[in-house]
Protein backbone atom coordinates (compact mmCIF):
# COMPACT_ATOMS: atom_id res chain seq x y z
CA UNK A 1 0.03 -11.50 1.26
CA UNK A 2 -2.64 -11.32 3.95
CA UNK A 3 -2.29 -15.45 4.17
CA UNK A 4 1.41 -15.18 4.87
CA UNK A 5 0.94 -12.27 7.22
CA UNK A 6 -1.23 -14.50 9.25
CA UNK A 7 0.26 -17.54 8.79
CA UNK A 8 3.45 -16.15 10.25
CA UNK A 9 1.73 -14.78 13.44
CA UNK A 10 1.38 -10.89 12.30
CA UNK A 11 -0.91 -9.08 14.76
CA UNK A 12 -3.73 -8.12 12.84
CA UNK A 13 -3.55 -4.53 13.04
CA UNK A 14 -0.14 -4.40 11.74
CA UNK A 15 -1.44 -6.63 9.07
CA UNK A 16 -4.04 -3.74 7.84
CA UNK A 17 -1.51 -1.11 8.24
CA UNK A 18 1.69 -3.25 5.92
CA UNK A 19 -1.45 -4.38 3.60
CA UNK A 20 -2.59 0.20 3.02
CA UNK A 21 1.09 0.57 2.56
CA UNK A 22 1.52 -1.66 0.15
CA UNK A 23 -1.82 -0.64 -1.51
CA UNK A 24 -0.60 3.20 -1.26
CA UNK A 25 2.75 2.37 -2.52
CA UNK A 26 1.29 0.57 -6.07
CA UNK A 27 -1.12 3.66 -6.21
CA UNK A 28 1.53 5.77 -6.36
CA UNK A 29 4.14 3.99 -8.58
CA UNK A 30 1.65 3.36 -11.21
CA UNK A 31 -0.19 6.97 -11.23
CA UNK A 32 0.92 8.97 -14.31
CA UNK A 33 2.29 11.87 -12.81
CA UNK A 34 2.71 13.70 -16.37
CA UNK A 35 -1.11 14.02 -16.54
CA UNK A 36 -1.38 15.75 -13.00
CA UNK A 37 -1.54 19.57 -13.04
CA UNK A 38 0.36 21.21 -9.96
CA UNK A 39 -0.40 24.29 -8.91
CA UNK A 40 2.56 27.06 -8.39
């Protein structure tokens, strides 16, 4: 991803901030959110 990013002329800070997005986003879709206790 980072290879196309550059490749394509992406400035590299928007680079690091699309590339903790992404990371973020695939956190969060594959967390099991059954197992997490919330507190009410």
């Amino acid at each position: 991803m980072r290879i196309g990013m550059t490749f394509v002329g992406v400035n590299i800070f928007l680079e690091n901030m699309v590339f903790g997005a992404v990371l973020i986003a695939a956190v969060a879709i594959t967390i099991d959110r059954s197992k997490i206790a919330v507190i009410k």
